[in-house]
Protein backbone atom coordinates (compact mmCIF):
# COMPACT_ATOMS: atom_id res chain seq x y z
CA UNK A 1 6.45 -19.16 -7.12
CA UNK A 2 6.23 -16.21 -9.52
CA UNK A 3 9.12 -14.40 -10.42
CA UNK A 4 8.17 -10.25 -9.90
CA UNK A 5 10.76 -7.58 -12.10
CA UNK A 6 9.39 -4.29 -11.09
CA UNK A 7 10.43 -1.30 -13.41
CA UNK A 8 13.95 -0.92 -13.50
CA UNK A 9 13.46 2.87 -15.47
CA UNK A 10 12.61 4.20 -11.95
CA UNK A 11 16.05 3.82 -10.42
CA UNK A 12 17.13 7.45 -11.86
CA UNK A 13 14.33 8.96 -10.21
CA UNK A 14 13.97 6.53 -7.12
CA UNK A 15 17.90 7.07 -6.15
CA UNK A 16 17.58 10.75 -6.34
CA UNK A 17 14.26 10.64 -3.88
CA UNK A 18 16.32 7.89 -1.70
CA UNK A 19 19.05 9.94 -1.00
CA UNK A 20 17.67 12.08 0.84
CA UNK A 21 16.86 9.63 3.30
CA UNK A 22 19.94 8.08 3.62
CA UNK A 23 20.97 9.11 6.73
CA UNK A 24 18.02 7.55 8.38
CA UNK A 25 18.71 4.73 11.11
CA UNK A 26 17.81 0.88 10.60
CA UNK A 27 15.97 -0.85 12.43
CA UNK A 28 17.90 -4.40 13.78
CA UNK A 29 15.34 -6.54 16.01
CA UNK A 30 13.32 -9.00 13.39
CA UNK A 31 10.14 -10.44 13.87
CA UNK A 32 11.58 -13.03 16.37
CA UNK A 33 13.44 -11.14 18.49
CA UNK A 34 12.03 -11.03 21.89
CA UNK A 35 11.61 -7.40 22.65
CA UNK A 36 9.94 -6.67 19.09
CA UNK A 37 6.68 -6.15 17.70
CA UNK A 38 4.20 -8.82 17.85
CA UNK A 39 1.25 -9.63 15.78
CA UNK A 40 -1.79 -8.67 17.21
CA UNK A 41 -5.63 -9.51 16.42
CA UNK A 42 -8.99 -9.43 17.16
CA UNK A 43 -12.00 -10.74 16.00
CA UNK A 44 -15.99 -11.12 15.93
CA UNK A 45 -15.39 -14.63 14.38
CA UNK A 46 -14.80 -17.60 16.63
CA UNK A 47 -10.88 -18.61 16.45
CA UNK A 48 -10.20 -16.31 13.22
CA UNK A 49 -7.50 -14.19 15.45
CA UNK A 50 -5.50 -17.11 16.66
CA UNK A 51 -5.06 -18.37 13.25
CA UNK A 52 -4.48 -15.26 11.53
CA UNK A 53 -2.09 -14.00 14.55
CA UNK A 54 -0.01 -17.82 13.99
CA UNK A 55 -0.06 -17.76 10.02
CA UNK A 56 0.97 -14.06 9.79
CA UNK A 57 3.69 -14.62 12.36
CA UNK A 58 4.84 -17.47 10.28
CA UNK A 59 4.72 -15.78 7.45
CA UNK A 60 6.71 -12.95 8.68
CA UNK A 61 9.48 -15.39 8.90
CA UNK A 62 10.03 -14.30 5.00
CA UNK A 63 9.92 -10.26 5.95
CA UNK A 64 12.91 -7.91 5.98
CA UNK A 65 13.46 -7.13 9.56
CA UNK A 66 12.19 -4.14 9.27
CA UNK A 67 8.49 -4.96 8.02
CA UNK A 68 4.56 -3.50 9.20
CA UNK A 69 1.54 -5.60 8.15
CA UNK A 70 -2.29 -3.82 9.10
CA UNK A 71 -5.44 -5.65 8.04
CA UNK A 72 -9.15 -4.88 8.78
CA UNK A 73 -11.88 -7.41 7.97
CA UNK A 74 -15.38 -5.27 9.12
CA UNK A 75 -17.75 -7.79 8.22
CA UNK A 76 -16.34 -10.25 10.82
CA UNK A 77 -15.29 -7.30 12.95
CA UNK A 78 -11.47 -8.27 12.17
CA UNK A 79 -8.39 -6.42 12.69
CA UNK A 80 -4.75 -7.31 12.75
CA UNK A 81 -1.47 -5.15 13.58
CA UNK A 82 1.88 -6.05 13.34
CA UNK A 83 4.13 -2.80 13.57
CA UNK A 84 1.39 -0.84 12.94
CA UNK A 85 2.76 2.47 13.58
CA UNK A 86 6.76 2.35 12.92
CA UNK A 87 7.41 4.92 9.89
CA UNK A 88 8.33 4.04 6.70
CA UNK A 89 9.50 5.79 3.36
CA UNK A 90 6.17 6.09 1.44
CA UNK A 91 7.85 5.52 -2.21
CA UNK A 92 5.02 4.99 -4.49
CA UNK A 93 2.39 4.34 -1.41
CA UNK A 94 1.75 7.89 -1.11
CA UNK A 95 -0.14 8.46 -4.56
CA UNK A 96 -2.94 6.95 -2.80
CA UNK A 97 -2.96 9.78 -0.28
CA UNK A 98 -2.24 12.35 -3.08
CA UNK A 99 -5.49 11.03 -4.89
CA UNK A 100 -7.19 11.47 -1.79
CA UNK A 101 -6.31 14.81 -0.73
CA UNK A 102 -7.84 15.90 -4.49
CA UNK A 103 -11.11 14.51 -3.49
CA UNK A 104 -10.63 16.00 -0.39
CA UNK A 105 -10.09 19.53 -1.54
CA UNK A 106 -12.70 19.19 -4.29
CA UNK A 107 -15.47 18.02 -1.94
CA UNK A 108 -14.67 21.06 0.40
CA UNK A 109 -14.67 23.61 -2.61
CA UNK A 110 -18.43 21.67 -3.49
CA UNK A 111 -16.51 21.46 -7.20
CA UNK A 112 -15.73 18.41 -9.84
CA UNK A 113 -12.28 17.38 -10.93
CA UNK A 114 -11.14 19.02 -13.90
CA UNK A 115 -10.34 17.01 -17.26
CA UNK A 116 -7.04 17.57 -16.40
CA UNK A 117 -6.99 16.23 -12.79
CA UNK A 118 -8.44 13.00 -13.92
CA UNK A 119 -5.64 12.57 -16.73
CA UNK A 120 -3.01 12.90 -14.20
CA UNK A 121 -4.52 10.65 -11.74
CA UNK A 122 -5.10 8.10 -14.01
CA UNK A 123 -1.15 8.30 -14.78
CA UNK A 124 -0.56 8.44 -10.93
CA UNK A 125 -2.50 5.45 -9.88
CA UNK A 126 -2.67 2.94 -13.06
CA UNK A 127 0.47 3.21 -14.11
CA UNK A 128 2.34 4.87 -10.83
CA UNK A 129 3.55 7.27 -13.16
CA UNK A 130 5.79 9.94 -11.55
CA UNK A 131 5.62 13.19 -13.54
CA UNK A 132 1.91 13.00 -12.97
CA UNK A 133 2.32 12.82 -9.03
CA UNK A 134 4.61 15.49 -9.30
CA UNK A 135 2.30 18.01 -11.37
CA UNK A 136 -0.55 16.52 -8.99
CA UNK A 137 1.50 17.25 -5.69
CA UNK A 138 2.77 20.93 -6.56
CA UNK A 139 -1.18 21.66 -7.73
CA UNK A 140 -2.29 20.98 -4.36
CA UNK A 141 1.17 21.79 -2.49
CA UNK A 142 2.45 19.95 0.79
CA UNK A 143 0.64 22.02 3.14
CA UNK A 144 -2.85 20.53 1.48
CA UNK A 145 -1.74 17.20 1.56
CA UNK A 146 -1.06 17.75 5.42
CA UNK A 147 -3.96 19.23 5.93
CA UNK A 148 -6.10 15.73 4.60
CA UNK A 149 -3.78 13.82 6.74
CA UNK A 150 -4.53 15.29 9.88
CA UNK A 151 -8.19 15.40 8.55
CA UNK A 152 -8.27 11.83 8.16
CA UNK A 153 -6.54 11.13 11.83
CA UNK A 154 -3.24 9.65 9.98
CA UNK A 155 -1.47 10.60 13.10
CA UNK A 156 2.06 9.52 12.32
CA UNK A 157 2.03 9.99 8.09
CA UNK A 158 4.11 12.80 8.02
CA UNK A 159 3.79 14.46 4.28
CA UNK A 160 7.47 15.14 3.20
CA UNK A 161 7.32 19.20 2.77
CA UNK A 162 9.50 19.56 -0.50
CA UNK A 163 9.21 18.33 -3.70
CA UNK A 164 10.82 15.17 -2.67
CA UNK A 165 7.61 13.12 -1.79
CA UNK A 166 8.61 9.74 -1.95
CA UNK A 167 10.20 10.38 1.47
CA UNK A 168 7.27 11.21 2.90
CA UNK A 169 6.55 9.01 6.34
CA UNK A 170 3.72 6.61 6.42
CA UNK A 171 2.86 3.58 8.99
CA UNK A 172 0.63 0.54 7.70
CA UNK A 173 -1.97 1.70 10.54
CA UNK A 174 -2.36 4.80 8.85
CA UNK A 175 -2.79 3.55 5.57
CA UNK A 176 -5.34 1.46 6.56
CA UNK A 177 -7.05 4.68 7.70
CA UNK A 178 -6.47 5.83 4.17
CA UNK A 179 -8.16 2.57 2.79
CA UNK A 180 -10.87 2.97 4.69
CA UNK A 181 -11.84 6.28 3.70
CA UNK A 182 -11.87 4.80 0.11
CA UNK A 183 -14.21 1.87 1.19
CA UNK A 184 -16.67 3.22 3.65
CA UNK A 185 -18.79 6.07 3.97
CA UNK A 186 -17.09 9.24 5.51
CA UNK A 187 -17.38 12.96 5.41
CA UNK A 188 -13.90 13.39 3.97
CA UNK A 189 -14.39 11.94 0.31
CA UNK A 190 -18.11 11.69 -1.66
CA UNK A 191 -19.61 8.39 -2.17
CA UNK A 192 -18.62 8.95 -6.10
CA UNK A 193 -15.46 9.87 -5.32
CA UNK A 194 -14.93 6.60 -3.33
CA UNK A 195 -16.22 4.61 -6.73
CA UNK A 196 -13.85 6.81 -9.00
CA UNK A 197 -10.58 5.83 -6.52
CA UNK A 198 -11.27 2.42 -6.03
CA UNK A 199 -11.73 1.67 -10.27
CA UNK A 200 -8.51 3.73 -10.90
CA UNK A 201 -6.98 1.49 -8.09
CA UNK A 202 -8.79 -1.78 -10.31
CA UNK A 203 -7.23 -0.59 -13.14
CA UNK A 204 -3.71 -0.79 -12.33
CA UNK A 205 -1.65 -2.39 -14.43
CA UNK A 206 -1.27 -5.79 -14.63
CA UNK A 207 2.58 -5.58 -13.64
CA UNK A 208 1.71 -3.80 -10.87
CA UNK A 209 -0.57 -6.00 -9.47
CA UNK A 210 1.91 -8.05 -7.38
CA UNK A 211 1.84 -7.85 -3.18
CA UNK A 212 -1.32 -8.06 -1.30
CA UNK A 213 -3.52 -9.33 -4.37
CA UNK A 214 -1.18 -12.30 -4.42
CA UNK A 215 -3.81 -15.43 -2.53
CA UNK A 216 -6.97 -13.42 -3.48
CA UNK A 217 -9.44 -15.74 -3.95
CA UNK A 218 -10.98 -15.97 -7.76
CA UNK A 219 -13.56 -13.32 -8.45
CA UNK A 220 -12.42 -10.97 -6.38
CA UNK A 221 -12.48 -7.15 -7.35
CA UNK A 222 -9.04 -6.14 -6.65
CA UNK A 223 -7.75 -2.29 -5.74
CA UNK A 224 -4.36 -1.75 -5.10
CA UNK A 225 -1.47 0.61 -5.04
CA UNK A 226 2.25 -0.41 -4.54
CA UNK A 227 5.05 1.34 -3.86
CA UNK A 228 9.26 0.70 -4.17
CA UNK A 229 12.27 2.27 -4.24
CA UNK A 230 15.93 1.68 -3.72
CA UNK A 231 18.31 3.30 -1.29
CA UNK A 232 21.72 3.78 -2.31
CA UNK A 233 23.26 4.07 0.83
CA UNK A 234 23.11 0.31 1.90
CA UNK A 235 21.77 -0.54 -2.14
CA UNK A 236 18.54 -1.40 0.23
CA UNK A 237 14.74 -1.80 -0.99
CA UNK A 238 11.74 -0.29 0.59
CA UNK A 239 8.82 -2.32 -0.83
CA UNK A 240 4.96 -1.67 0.06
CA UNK A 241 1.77 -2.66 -0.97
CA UNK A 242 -1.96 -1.78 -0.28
CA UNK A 243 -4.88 -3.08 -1.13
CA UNK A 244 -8.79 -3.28 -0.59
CA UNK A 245 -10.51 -6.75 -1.71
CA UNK A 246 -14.09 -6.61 -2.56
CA UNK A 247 -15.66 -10.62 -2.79
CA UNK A 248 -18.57 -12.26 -1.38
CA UNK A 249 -20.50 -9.61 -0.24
CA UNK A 250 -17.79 -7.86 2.16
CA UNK A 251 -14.52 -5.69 1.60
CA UNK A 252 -11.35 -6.10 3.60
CA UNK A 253 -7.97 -3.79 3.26
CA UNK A 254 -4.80 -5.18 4.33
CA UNK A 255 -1.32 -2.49 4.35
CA UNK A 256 1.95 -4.38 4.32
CA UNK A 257 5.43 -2.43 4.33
CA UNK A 258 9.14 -3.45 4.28
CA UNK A 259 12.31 -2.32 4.18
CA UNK A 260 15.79 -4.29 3.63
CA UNK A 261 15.74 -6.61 0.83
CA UNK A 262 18.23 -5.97 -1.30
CA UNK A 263 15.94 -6.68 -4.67
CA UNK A 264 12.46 -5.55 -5.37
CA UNK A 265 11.54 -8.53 -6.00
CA UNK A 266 12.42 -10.18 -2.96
CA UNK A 267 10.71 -7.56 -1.53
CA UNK A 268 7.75 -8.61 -3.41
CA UNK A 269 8.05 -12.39 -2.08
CA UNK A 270 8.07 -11.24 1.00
CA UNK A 271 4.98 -9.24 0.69
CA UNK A 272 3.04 -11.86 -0.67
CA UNK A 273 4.04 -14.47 1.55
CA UNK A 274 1.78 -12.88 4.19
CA UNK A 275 -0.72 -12.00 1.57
CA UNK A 276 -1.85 -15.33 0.82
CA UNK A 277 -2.26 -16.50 4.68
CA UNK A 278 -4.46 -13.72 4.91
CA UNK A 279 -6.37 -13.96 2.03
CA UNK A 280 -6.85 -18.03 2.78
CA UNK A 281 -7.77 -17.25 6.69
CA UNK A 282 -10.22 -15.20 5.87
CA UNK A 283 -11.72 -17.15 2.73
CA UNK A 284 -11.08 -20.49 3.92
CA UNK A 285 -14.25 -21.84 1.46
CA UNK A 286 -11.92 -21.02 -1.77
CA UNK A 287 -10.04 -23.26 -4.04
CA UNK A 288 -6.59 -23.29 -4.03
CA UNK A 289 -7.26 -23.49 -8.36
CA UNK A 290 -8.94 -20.59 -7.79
CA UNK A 291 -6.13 -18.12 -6.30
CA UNK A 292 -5.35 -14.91 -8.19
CA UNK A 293 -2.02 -14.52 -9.55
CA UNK A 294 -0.22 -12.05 -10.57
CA UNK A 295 0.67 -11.85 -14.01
CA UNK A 296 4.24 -12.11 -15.51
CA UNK A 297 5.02 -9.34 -18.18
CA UNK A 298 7.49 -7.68 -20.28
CA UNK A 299 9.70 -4.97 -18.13
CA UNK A 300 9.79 -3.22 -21.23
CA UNK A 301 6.26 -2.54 -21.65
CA UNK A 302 5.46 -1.10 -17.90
CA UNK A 303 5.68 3.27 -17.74
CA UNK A 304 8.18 3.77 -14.63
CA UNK A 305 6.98 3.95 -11.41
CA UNK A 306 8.51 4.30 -7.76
């Protein structure tokens, strides 16, 4: 299985965020204990819910104990939910809400993005580059980015109010809701603003393509945005990922969050482990040749990200 080594030049700015949120409790009941969260689905497709509700539970045999999963499947009327709305850190995660509150806002002022704009959200999304959230996120200021969340019914995101907005609270239900304003028509964002967030989302780097991507089938158009970050207190990883998955005439988004490994990379692993069940339950025609990959690469090369 491939080995992920996500950016390592983030820790100074990812401990500082993580702090903060060190007195936060942990969560101790796992997947199997009795009284947790169970996976739950539902679909238009004969049998596609029992067999993604068994192969996710499997897979979550990998997670952190602390773990959400969210996937929606609308051409087969498919939806799964496994800790849906239990609140996370957002790390990284969040620049996808960031990018859509500035579509937000310029749709309601009837206005374009500036040059400027689009260089910093190119930096924010591609590369998860963090002085370009931060120049992005005091532009548009908390309140804003609250203001699109509540918009967009994210219920239980809660935008962190500060500076600080790594620590900002998201659940994999909501983020779905966040997807989905990217891949379906809405009132929120302009069709051409959907286009322009999905291709920066495409054009992420190829060393941060790891989590849900990992089992897409070949040929897929692939948009995602991860998200990690260490916590010093218990030297702890939060580790997300979210992506949309555009192949055979359909689109699907699948959320996945975790907390508790104590590498990104395991984090990673752990991700991707439920990545590829879904992926191969819902394209059961494709090739096991044909699965996407991610791609090893040089740490060295890779701008920091959180």
């Amino acid at each position: 299985m491939t080995q992920h080594r996500i950016p390592r030049r983030a820790l100074a700015a990812s401990v500082a965020v993580a702090a903060l949120a060190a007195a936060a409790p942990l969560a101790t009941a796992g997947p199997a204990a009795a009284a947790g969260p169970k996976v739950v689905c539902t679909s238009g497709k004969a049998g596609l819910a029992a067999k993604l509700t068994k192969d996710i539970t499997a897979a979550l045999k990998k997670m952190p104990s602390r773990s959400a999963v969210a996937l929606q499947d609308p051409a087969t009327k498919t939806t799964c939910s496994y800790n849906g709305d239990a609140r996370f850190d957002s790390a990284s995660v969040i620049k996808a809400t960031i990018l859509g509150t500035l579509l937000w806002d310029a749709n309601t002022h009837g206005r374009q993005l500036t040059a400027w704009e689009k260089q910093q959200a190119k930096g924010m999304i591609t590369i998860s580059d963090n002085p370009s959230t931060t120049r992005l996120w005091e532009r548009l200021g908390s309140s804003k980015v609250k203001a699109f969340v509540k918009a967009a019914g994210m219920k239980r995101t809660v935008p962190e109010t500060g500076h600080a907005w790594g620590i900002s609270q998201i659940t994999a239900n909501d983020e779905q809701k966040m997807l989905a304003l990217f891949t379906q028509r809405n009132k929120l964002i302009r069709d051409k603003d959907r286009s322009y967030a999905l291709d920066l989302m495409n054009k992420v780097v190829s060393g941060q393509r790891w989590g849900t991507p990992a089992g897409a089938p070949k040929g897929t158009k692939i948009h995602v945005k991860n998200g990690w970050m260490h916590r010093t207190n218990d030297n702890r990883w939060y580790v997300h990922s979210i992506g949309a998955f555009d192949g055979g005439g359909r689109t699907y988004t699948m959320s996945v969050l975790t907390y508790g490994t104590y590498s990104d990379a395991s984090g990673a692993k752990a991700i991707e482990a439920v990545a590829r069940v879904v992926h191969k339950d819902l394209n059961p025609s494709a090739k096991k040749s044909a699965l996407f990959v991610p791609p090893a690469r040089p740490q060295e090369v890779v701008p920091p990200g959180v």
